[in-house]
Each structure stands twice: as C-alpha cells, then as structure tokens.
Protein backbone atom coordinates (compact mmCIF):
# COMPACT_ATOMS: atom_id res chain seq x y z
CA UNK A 1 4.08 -13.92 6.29
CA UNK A 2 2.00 -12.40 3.57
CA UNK A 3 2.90 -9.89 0.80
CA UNK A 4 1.19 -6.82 -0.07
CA UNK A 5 1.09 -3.81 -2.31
CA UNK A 6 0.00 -0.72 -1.23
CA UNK A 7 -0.10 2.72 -3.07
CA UNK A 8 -0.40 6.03 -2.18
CA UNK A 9 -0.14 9.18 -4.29
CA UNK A 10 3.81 10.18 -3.46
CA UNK A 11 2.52 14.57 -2.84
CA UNK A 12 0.02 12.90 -0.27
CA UNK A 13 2.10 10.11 1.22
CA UNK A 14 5.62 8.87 -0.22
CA UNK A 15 8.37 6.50 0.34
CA UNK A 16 10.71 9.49 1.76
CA UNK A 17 7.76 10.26 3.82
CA UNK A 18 7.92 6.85 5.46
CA UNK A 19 11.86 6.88 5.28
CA UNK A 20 11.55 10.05 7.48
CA UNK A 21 9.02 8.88 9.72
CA UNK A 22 10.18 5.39 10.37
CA UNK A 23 6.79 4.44 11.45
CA UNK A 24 3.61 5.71 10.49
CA UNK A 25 -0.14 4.96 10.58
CA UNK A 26 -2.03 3.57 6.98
CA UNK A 27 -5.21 5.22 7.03
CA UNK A 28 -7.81 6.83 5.17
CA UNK A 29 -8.39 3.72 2.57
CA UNK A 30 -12.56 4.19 1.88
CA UNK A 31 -12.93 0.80 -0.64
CA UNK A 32 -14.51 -2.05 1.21
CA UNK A 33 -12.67 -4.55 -0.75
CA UNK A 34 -9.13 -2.72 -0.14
CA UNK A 35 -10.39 -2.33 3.77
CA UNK A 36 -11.22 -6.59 3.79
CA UNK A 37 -7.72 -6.95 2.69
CA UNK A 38 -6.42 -4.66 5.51
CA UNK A 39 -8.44 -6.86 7.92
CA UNK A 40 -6.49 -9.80 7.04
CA UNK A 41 -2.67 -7.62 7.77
CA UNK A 42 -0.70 -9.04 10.67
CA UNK A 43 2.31 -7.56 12.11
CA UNK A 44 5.58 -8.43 10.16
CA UNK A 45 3.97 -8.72 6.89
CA UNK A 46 5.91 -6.91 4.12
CA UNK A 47 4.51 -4.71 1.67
CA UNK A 48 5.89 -2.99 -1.70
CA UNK A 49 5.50 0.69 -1.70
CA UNK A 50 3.36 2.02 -4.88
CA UNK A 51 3.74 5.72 -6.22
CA UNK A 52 0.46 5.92 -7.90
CA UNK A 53 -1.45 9.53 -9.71
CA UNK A 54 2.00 10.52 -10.57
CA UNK A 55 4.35 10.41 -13.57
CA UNK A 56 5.46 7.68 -13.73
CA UNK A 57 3.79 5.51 -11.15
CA UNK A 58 5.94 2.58 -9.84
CA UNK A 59 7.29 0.76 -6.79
CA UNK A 60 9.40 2.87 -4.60
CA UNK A 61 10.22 0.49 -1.62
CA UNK A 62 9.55 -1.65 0.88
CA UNK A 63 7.88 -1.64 4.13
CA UNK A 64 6.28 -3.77 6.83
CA UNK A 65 3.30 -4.07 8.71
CA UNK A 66 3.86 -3.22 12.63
CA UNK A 67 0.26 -3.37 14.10
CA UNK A 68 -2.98 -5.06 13.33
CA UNK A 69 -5.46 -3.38 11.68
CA UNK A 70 -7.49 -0.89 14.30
CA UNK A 71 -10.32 1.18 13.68
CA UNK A 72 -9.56 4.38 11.78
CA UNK A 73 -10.46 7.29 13.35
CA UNK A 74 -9.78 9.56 10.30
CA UNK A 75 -13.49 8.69 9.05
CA UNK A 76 -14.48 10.59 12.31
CA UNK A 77 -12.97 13.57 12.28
CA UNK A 78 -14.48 16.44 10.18
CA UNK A 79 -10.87 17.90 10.12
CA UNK A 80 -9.44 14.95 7.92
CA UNK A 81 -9.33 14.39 4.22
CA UNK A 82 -10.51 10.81 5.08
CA UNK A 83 -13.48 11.87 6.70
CA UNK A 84 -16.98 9.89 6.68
CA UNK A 85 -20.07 11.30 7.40
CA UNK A 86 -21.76 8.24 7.18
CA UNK A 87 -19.89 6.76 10.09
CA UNK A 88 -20.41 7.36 13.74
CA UNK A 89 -18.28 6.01 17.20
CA UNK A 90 -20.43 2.99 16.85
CA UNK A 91 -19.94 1.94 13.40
CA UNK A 92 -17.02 2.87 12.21
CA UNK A 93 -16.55 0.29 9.15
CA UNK A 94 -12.73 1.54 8.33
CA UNK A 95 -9.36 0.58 9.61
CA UNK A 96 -5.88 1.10 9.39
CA UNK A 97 -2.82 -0.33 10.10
CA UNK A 98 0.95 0.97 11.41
CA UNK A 99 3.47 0.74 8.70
CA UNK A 100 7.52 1.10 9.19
CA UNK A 101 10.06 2.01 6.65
CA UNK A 102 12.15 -1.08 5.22
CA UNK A 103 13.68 -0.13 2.12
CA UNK A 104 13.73 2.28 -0.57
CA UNK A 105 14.50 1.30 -4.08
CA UNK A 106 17.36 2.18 -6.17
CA UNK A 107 14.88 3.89 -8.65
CA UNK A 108 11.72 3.54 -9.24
CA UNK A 109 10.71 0.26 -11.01
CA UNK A 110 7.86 2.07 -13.57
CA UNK A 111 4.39 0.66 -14.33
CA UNK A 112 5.45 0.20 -17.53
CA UNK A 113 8.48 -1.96 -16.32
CA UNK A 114 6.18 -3.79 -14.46
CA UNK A 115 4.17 -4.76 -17.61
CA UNK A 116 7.12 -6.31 -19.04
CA UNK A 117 8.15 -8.53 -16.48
CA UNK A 118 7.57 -11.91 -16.98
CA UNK A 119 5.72 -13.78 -14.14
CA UNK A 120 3.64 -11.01 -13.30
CA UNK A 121 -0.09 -11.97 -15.22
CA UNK A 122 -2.04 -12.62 -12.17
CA UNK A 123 -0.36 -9.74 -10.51
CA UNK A 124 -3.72 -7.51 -9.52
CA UNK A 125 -1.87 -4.33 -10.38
CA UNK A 126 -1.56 -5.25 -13.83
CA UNK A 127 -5.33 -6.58 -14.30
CA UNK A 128 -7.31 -4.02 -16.72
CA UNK A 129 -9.48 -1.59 -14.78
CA UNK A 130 -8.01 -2.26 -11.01
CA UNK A 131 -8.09 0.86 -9.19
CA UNK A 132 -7.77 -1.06 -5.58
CA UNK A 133 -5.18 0.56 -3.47
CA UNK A 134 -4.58 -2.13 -1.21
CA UNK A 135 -3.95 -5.85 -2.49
CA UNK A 136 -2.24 -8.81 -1.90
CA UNK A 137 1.04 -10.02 -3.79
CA UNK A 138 1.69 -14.08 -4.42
CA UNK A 139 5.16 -15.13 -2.70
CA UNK A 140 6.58 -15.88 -6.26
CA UNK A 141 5.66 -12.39 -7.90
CA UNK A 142 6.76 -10.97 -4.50
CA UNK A 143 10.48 -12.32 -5.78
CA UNK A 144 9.98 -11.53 -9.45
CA UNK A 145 9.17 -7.44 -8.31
CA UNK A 146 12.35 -7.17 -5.98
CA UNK A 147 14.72 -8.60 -8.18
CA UNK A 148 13.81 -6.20 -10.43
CA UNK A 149 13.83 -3.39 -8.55
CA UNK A 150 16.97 -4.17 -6.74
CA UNK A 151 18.41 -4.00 -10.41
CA UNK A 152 20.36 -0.42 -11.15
C-alpha cells in the first residue's frame, strides 16, 4: 500500500463532502507532476484529506483509493470547471481516480501544527514553495500525521 496526500479547497470539495458521498470521483487535477503521481494510485491505497485556500488549512481525514486512475473526462466537457481546451477524445493527458470516505478527524490538525511536528522535514507539504495538490506520504510520516491528528 502507498500513502498519499491530497487537497482540495473544503467550499469546492471537503471531507463532509466525501463523508456524505461515501464514494466519489478525484478529478479535475491539471499539474502534470500531481497527474504522474495519480498514475501510480492503486486501489486500497490510503490518502490524508487536505483542506487547502482556507483558514486554516489542515488535514481533515482519511480516505482510500477505490479505482485506478481512468481518463478524466472533466477536461472534455465545456460545462466543467476542469475543462481543457487543449485536449480532445484522443489525447486526453488527465486522469482521475475514485475515492471513498474512511475517516474524519477529530479536528483539524492545522498547517501550522504540521510545522511543528517532529519527523515531518521531507514531508512535501512542508517544502518551501510546493503548491502540488497531489503527493505521496513516506510510511513513517504517514504514522507521525495520524497520531497527531487522532489527538483531541
């Protein structure tokens, strides 16, 4: 299994929207290097939940991967927010994955929280000027973020 870190702005896409929904699709991610990392998602991989553009951002949850990555039609449809004109039914660079609800933290664990944590220096997240919103967690900072958001 591999971990991940996802983040999505909560008025667009939240934790209580996933709670509600169970199950929904990932899409609309338009970075190459976030999209590479998508390639690599398998089913039952986990993910932490990121509230991100938003005061304060943080981790909200958990969830887990539930299908490969597939080609995202968003970028097709002049109807969607994700839309790219650039791509066409025959090259459609994009993908997206299905996602399903795991867990949602006591509170949210803060970016600033996050900064303090010991363990956490190679974390991407916390790496001046990384914007990615896709990007994968190491098994041992994986442990270091839930125990402390498990923490009330």
């Amino acid at each position: 299994m591999t971990f991940w870190l996802l983040k999505s702005e909560p008025d667009t896409f939240s934790i209580d929207d996933l709670r509600d929904q169970q199950e929904a699709p990932w899409d609309g991610v338009r970075n190459y290097q976030a999209r590479n990392f998508m390639q690599a998602m398998q089913p039952g991989d986990s993910f932490l939940f990121y509230h991100s553009s938003c005061q304060p951002p943080g981790l909200a949850g958990i969830g887990r991967i539930t299908r490969a990555p597939y080609p995202d039609q968003t970028a097709l449809n002049p109807e969607s927010p994700y839309h790219d004109p650039r791509c066409h039914a025959e090259r459609l660079p994009w993908v997206a994955v299905d996602v399903a609800f795991v867990e949602k933290f006591p509170r949210l664990l803060s970016l600033a929280e996050l900064r303090e944590l010991a363990g956490l220096e190679g974390l991407a997240l916390l790496q001046r000027g990384s914007r990615l919103s896709v990007m994968p967690v190491e098994p041992d900072q994986w442990k270091i973020l839930l125990a402390a958001a498990r923490r009330t």
